[in-house]
C-alpha atoms as a PDB file:
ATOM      1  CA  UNK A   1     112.101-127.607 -43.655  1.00  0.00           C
ATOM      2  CA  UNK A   2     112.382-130.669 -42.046  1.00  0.00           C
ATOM      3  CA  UNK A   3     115.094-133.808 -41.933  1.00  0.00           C
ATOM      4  CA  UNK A   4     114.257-137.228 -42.041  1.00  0.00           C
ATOM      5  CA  UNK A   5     116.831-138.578 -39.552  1.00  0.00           C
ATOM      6  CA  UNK A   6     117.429-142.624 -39.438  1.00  0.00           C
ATOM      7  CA  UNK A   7     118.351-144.403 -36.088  1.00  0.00           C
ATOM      8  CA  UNK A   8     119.457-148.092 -36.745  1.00  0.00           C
ATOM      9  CA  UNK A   9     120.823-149.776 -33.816  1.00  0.00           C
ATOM     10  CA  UNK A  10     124.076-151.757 -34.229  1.00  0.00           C
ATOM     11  CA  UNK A  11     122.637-155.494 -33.473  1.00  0.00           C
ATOM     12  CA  UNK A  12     121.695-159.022 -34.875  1.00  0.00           C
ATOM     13  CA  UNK A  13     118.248-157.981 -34.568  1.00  0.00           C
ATOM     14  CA  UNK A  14     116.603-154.974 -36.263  1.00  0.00           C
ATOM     15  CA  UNK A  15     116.303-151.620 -34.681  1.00  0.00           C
ATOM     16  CA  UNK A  16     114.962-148.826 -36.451  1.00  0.00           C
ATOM     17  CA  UNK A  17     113.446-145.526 -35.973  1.00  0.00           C
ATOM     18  CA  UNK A  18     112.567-142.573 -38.594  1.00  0.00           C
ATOM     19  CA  UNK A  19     112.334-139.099 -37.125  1.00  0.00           C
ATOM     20  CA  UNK A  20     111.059-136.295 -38.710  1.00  0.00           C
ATOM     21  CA  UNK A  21     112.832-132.891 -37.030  1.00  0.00           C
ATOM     22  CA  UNK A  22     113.304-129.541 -37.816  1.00  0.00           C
ATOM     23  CA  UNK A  23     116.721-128.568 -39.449  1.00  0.00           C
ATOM     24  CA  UNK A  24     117.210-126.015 -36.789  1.00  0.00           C
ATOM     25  CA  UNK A  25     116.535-128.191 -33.959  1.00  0.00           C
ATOM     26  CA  UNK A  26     119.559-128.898 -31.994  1.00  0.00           C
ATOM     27  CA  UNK A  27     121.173-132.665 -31.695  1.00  0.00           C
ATOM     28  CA  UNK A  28     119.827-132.401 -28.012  1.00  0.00           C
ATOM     29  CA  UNK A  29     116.571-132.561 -28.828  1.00  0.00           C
ATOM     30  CA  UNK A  30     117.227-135.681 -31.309  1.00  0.00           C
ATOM     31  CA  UNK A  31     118.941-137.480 -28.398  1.00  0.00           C
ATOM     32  CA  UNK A  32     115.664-136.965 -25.851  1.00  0.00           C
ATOM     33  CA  UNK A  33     113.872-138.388 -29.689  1.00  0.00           C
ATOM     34  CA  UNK A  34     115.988-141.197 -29.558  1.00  0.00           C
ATOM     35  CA  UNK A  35     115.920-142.188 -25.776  1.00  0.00           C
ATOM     36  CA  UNK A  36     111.862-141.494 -25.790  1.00  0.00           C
ATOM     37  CA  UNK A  37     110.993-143.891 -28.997  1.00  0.00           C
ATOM     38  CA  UNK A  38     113.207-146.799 -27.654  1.00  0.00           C
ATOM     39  CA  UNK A  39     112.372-146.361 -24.221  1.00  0.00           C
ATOM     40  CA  UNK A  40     115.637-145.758 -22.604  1.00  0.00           C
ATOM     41  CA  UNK A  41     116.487-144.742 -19.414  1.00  0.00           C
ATOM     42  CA  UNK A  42     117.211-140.544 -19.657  1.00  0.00           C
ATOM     43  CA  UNK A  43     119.663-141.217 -16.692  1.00  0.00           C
ATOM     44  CA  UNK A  44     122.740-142.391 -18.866  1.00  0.00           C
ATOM     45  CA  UNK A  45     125.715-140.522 -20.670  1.00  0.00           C
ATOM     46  CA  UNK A  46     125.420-140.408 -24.441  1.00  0.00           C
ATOM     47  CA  UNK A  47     127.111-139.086 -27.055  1.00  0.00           C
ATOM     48  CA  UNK A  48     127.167-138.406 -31.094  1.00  0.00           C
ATOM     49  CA  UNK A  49     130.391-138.873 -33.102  1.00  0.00           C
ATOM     50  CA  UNK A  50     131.284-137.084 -36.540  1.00  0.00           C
ATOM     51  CA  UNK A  51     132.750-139.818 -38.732  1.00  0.00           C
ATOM     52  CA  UNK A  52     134.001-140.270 -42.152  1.00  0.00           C
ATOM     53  CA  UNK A  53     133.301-142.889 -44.523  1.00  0.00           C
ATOM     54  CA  UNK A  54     135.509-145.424 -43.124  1.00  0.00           C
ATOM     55  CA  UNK A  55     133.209-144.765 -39.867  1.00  0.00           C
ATOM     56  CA  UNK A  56     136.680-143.380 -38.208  1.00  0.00           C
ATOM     57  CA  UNK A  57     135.794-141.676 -35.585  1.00  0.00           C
ATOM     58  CA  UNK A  58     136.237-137.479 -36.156  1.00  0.00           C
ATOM     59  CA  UNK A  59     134.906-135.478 -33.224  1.00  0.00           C
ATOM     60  CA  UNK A  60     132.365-136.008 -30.495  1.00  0.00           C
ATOM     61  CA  UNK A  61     129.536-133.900 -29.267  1.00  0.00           C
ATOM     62  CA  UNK A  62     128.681-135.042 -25.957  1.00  0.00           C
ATOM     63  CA  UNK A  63     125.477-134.134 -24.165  1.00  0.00           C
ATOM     64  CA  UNK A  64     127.340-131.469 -22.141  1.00  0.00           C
ATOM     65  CA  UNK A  65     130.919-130.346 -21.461  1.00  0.00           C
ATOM     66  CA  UNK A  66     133.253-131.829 -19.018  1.00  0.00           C
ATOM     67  CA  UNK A  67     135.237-129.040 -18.815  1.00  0.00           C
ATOM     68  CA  UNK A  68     133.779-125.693 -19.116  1.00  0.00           C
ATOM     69  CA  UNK A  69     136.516-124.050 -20.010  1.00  0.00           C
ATOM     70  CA  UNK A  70     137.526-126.199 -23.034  1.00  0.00           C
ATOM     71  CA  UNK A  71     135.611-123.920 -25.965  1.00  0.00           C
ATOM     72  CA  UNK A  72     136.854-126.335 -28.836  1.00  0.00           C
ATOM     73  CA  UNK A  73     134.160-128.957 -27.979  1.00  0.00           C
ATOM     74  CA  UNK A  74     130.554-128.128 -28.656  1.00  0.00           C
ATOM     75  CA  UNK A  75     127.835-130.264 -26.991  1.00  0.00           C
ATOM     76  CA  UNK A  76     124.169-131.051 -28.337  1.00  0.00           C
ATOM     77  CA  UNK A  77     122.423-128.296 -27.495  1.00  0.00           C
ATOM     78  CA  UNK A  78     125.505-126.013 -29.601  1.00  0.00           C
ATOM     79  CA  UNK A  79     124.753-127.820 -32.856  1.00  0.00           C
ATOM     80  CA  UNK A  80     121.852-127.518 -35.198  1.00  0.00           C
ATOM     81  CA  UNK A  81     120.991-130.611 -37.177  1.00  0.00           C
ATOM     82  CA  UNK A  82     121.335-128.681 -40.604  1.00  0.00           C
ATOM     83  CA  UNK A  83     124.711-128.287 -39.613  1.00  0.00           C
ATOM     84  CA  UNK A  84     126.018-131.657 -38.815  1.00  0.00           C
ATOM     85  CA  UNK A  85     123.569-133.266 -41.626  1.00  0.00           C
ATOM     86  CA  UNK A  86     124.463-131.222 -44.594  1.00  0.00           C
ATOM     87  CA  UNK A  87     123.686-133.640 -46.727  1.00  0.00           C
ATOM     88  CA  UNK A  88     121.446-136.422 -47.318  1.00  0.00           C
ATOM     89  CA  UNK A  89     122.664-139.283 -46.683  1.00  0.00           C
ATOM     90  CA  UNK A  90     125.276-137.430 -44.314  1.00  0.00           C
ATOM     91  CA  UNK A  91     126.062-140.036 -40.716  1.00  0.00           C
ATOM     92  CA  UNK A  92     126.748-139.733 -37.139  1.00  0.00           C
ATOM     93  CA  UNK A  93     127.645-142.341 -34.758  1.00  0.00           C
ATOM     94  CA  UNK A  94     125.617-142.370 -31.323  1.00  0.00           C
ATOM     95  CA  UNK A  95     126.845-143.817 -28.256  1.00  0.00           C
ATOM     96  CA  UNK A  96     124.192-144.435 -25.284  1.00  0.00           C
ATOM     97  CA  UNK A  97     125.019-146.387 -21.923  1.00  0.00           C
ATOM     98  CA  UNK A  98     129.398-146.020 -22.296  1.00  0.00           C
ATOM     99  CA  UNK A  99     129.243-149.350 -20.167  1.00  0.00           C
ATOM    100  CA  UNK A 100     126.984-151.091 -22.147  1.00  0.00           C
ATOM    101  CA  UNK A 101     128.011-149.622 -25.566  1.00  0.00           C
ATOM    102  CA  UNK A 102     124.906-149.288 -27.370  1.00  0.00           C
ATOM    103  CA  UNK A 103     126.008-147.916 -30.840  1.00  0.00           C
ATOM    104  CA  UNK A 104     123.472-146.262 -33.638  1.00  0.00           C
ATOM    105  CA  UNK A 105     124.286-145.189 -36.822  1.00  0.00           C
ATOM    106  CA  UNK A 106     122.214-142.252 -37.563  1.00  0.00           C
ATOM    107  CA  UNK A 107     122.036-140.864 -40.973  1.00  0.00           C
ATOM    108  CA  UNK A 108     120.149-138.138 -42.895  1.00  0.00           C
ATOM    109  CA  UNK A 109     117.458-140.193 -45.127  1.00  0.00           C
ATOM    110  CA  UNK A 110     115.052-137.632 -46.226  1.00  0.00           C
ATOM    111  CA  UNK A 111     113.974-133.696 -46.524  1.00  0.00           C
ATOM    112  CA  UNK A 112     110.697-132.647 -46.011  1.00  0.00           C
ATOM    113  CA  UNK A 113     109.141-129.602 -46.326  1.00  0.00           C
ATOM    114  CA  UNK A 114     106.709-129.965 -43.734  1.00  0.00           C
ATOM    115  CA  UNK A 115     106.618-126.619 -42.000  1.00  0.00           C
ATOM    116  CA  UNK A 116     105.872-127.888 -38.665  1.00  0.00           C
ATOM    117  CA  UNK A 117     107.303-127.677 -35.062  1.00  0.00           C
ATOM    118  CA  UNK A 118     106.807-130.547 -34.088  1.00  0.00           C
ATOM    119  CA  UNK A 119     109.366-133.597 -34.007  1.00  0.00           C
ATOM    120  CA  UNK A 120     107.555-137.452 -34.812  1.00  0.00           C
ATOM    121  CA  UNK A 121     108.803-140.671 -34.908  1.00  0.00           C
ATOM    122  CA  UNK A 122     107.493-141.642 -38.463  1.00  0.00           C
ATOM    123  CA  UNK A 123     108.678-145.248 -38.630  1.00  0.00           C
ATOM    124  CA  UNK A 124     109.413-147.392 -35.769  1.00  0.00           C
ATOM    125  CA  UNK A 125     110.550-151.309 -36.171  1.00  0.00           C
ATOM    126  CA  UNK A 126     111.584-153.757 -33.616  1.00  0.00           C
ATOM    127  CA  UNK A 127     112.313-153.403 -29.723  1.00  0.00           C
ATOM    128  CA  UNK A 128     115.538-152.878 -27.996  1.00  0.00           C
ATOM    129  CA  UNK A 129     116.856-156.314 -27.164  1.00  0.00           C
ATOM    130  CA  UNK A 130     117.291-156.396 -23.539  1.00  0.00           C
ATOM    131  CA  UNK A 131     121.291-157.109 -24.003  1.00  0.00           C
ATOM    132  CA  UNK A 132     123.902-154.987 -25.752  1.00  0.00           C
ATOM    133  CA  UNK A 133     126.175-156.376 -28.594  1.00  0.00           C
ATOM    134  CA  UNK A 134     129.006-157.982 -27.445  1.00  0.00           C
ATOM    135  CA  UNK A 135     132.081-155.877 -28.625  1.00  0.00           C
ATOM    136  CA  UNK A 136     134.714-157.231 -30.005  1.00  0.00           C
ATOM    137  CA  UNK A 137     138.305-154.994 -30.067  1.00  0.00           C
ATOM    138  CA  UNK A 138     140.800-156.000 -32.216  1.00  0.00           C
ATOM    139  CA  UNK A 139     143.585-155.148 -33.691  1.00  0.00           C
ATOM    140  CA  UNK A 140     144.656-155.517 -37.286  1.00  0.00           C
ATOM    141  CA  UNK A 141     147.467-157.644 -38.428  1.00  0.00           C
ATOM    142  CA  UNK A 142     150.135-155.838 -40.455  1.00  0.00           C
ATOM    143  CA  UNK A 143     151.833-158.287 -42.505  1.00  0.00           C
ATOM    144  CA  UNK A 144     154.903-159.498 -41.561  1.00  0.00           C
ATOM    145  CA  UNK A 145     155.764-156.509 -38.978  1.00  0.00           C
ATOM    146  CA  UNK A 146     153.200-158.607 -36.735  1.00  0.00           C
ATOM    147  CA  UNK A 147     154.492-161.861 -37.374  1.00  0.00           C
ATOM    148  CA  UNK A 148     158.146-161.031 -36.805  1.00  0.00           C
ATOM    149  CA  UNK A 149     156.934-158.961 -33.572  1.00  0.00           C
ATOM    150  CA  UNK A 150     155.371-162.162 -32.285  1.00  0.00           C
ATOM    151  CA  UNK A 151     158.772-164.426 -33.299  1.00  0.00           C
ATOM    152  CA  UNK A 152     161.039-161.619 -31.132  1.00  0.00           C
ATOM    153  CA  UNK A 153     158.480-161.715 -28.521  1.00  0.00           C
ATOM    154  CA  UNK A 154     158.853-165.177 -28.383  1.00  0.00           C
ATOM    155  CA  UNK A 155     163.099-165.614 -28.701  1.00  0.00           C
ATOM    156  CA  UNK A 156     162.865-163.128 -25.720  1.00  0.00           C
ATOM    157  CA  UNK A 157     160.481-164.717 -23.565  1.00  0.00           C
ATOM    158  CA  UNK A 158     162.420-168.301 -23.971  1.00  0.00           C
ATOM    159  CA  UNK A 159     165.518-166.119 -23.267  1.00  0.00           C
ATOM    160  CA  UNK A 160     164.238-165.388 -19.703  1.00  0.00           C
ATOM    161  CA  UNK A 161     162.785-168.515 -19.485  1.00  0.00           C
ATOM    162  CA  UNK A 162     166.196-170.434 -19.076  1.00  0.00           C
ATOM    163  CA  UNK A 163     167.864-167.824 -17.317  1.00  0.00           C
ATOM    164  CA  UNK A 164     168.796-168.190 -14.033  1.00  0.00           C
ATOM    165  CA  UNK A 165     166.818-165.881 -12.217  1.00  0.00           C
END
């Protein structure tokens, strides 16, 4: 059996790639999938993040360990595809380039039962723009906690501001 596996970068312009890979392929051998079919330099860190369906970010599964000796994280070539998309329609997060931030969401499409080996881009649309996204980090406003943070921000400030010192 065989998952359909959708890569859609996160970008104004459209980025897509459908890849057809055995269930028991490790997430490894999708990330050298990914990189190949958009042309990407194999040189750079990646990784894949379990999320829920707020897209809050769960657990990572980096390309390799940092620290060997840490045997709570598992890294691509530990995890199977069948087991981190159960599901169809089941979604990972994927990080490549940490200083440019290119983000994908990746997400179970399809099953096949093509009985093959072999892993194939099936569907391929658009180019990787030659910039990343701009990312924007804020944070949200809670009500009037925020506002009356800001107003005792701003009492203390002018506080010190007339002060002798």
């Amino acid at each position: 059996m065989k998952h359909i596996i959708r890569i859609q970068l996160e970008h104004k312009t459209d980025v897509i790639r459908d890849i057809e890979i055995p269930s028991n392929e490790s997430l490894e051998e999708l990330h050298y999938t990914i990189i190949d079919s958009l042309k990407l330099d194999k040189n750079e860190m990646a990784s894949f993040y379990m999320t829920n369906e707020k897209f809050e970010i769960l657990q990572e599964i980096p390309l390799f360990k940092i620290d060997e000796e840490d045997n709570s994280m598992l890294n691509m070539r530990e995890i199977t595809i069948a087991s981190v998309f159960p599901k169809i329609n089941s979604q990972l997060i994927y990080i490549y380039d940490f200083l440019k931030m290119w983000r994908f969401l990746v997400s179970y499409s399809k099953e096949t039962e093509n009985k093959s080996k072999k892993i194939e881009v099936i569907n391929s649309i658009g180019k990787m723009p030659k910039e990343a996204p701009e990312i924007i980090f804020e944070a949200e406003k809670k009500g009037d906690y925020s506002e009356k943070l800001s107003e005792d921000l701003d009492e203390e400030f002018d506080k010190f501001k007339d002060s002798e010192y």
